[in-house]
N, C-alpha and C. Protein backbone atom coordinates (compact mmCIF):
# COMPACT_ATOMS: atom_id res chain seq x y z
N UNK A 1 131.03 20.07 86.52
CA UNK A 1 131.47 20.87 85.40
C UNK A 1 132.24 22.08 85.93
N UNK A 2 133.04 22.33 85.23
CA UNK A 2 134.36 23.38 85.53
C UNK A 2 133.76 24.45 85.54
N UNK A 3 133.46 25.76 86.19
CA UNK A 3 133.73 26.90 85.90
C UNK A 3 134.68 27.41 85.67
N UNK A 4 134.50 28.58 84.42
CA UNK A 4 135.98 29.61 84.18
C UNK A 4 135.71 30.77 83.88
N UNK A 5 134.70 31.23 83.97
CA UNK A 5 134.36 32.57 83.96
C UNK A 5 132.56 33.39 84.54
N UNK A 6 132.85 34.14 84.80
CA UNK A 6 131.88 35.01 85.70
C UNK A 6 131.97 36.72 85.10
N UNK A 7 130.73 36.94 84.82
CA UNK A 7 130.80 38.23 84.57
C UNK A 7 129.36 38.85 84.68
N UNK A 8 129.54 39.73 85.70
CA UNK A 8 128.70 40.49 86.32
C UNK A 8 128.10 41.70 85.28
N UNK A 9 126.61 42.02 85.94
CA UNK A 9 125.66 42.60 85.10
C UNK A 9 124.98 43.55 86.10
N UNK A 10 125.20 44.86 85.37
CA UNK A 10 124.00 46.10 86.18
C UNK A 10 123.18 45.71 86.72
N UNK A 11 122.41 44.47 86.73
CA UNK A 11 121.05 44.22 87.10
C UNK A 11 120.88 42.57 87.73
N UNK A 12 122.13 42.55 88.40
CA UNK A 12 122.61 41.78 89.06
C UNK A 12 122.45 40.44 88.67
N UNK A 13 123.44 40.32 87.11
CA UNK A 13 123.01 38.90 87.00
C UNK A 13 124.01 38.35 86.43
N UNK A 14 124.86 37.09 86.58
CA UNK A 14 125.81 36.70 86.27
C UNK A 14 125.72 35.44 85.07
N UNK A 15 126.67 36.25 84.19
CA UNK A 15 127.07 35.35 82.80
C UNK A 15 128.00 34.67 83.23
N UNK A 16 127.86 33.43 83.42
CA UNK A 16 128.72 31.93 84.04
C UNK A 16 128.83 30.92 82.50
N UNK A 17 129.98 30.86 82.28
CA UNK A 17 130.86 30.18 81.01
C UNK A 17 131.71 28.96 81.95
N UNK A 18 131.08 27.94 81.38
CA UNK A 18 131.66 27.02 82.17
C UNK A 18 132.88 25.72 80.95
N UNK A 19 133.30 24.93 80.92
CA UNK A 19 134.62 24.49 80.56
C UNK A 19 133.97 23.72 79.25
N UNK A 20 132.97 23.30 79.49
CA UNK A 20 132.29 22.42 78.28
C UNK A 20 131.95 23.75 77.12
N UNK A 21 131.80 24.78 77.03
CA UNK A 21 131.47 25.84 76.50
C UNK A 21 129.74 26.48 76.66
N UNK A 22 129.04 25.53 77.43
CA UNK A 22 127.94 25.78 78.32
C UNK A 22 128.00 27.54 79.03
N UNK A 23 127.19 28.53 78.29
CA UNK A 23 126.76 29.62 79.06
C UNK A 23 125.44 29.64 79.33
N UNK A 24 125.38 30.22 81.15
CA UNK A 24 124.62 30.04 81.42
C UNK A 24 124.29 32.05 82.45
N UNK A 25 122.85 31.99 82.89
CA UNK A 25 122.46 33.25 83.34
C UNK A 25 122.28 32.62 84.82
N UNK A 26 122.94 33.54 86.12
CA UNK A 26 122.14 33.18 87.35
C UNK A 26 121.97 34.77 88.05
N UNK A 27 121.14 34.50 88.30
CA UNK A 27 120.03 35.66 89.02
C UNK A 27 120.53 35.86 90.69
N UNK A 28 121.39 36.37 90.82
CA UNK A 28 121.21 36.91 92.43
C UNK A 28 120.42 37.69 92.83
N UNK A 29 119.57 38.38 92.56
CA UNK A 29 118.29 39.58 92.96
C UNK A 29 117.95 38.65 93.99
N UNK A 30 117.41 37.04 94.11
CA UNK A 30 116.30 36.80 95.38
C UNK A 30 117.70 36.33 96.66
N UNK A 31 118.71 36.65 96.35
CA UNK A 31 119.79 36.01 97.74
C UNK A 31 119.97 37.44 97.84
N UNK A 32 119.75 38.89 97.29
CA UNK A 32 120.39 39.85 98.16
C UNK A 32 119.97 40.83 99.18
N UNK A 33 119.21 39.92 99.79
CA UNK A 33 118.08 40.24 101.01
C UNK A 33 118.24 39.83 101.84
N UNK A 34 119.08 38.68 101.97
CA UNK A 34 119.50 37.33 103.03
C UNK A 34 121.17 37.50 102.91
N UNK A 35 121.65 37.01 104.54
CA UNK A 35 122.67 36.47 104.85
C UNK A 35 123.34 36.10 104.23
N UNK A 36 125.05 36.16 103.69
CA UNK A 36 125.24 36.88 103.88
C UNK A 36 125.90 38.01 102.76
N UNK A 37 124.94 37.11 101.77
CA UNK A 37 124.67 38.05 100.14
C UNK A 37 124.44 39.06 100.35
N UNK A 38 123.73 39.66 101.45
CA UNK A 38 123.03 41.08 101.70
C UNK A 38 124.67 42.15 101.49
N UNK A 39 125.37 41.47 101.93
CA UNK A 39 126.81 42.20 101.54
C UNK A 39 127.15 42.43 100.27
N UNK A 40 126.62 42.01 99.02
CA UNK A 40 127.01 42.08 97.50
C UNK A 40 125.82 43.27 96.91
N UNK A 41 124.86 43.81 97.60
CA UNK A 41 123.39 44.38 97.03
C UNK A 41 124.01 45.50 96.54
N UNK A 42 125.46 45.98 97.24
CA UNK A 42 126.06 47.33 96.57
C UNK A 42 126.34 47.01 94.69
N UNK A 43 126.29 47.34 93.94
CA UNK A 43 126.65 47.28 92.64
C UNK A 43 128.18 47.15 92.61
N UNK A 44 128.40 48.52 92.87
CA UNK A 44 129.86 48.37 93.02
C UNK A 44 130.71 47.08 93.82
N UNK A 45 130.06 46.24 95.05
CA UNK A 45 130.69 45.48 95.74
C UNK A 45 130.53 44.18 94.78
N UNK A 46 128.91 44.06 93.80
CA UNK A 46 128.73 43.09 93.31
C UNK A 46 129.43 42.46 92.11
N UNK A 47 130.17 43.87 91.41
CA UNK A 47 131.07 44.06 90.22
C UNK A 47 132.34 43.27 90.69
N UNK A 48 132.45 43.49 91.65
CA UNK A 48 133.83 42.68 92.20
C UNK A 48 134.00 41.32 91.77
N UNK A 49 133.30 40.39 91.57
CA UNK A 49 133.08 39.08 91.53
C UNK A 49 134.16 38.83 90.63
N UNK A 50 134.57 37.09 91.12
CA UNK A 50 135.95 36.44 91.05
C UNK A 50 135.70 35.03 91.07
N UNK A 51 136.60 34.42 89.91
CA UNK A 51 136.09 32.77 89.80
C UNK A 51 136.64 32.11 90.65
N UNK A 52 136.86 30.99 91.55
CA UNK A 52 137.80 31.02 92.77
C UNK A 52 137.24 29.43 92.99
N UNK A 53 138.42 28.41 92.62
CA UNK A 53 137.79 26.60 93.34
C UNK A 53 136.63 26.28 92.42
N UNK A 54 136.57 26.99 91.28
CA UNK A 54 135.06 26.32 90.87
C UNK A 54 133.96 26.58 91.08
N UNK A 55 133.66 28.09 91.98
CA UNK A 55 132.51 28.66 92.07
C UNK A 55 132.79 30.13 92.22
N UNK A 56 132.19 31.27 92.73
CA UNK A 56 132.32 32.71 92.59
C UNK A 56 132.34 32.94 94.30
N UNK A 57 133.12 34.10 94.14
CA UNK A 57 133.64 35.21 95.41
C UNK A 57 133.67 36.25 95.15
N UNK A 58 132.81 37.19 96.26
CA UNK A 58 133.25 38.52 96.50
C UNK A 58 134.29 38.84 97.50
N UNK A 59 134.88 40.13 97.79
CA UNK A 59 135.83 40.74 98.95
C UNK A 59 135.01 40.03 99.99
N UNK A 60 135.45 39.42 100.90
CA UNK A 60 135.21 39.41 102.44
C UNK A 60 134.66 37.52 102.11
N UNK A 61 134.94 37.24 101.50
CA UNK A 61 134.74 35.53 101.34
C UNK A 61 133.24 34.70 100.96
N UNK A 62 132.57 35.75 100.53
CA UNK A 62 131.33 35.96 100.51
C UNK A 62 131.21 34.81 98.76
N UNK A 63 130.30 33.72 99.15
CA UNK A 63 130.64 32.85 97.68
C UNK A 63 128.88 32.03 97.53
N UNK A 64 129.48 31.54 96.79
CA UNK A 64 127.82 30.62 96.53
C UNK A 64 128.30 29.43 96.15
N UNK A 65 127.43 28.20 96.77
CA UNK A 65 127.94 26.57 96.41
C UNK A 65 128.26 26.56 94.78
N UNK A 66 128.88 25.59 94.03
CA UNK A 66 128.66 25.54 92.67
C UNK A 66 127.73 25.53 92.40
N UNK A 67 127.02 23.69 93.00
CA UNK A 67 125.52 23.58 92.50
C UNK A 67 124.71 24.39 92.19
N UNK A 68 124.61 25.57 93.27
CA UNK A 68 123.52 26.39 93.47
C UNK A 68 123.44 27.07 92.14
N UNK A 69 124.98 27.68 91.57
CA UNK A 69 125.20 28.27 90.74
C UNK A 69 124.56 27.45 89.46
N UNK A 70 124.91 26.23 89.19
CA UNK A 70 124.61 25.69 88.18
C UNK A 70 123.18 25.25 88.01
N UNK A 71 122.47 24.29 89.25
CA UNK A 71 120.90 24.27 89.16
C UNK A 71 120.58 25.56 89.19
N UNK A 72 120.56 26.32 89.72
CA UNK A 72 119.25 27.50 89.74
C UNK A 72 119.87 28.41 88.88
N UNK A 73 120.65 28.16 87.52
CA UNK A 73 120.93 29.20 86.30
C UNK A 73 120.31 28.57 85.41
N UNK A 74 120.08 29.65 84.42
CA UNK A 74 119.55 29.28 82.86
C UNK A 74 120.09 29.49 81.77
N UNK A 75 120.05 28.24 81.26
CA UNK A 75 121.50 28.52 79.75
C UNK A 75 120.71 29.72 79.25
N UNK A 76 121.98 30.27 78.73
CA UNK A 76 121.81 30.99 77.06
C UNK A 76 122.47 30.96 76.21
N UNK A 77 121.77 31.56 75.16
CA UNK A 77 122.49 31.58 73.71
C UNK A 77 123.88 32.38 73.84
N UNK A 78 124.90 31.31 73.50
CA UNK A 78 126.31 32.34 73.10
C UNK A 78 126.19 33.63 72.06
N UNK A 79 126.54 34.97 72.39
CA UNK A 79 126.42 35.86 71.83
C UNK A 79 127.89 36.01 70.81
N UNK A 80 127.09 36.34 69.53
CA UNK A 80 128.35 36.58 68.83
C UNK A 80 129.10 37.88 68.99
């Protein structure tokens, strides 16, 4: 499934809108302790985020598999 959008959250959590109209929530809090996510824990660096091939990037090439993105997120309700 396509990603096409990413949008980052104070509390480090990304609203992922993918092509089917599927939104979904993924949680980076438990990768920003580890390699080499530990580079995104800044807010400001984490705001950066960019849709890129079908999965997300920060500055310095810093990304996450799709899968990962898609198994370990949880839909939600589209907000009106």
């Amino acid at each position: 499934m396509k990603l096409i959008s990413a949008k980052p959250t104070s509390d480090f959590q990304l609203e992922l809108m993918y092509e089917n109209g599927e939104l979904r929530e993924f949680d980076m809090r438990p990768f920003l302790t580890s390699k080499p996510w530990n580079k995104v824990s800044n807010l400001v660096v984490f705001m950066q985020v960019k849709v890129f091939y079908n999965t997300i990037v920060w500055p310095g090439g810093i990304d996450i598999a799709p899968e990962t993105l898609f198994l370990d997120s949880k839909p939600i309700a589209i907000k009106d």
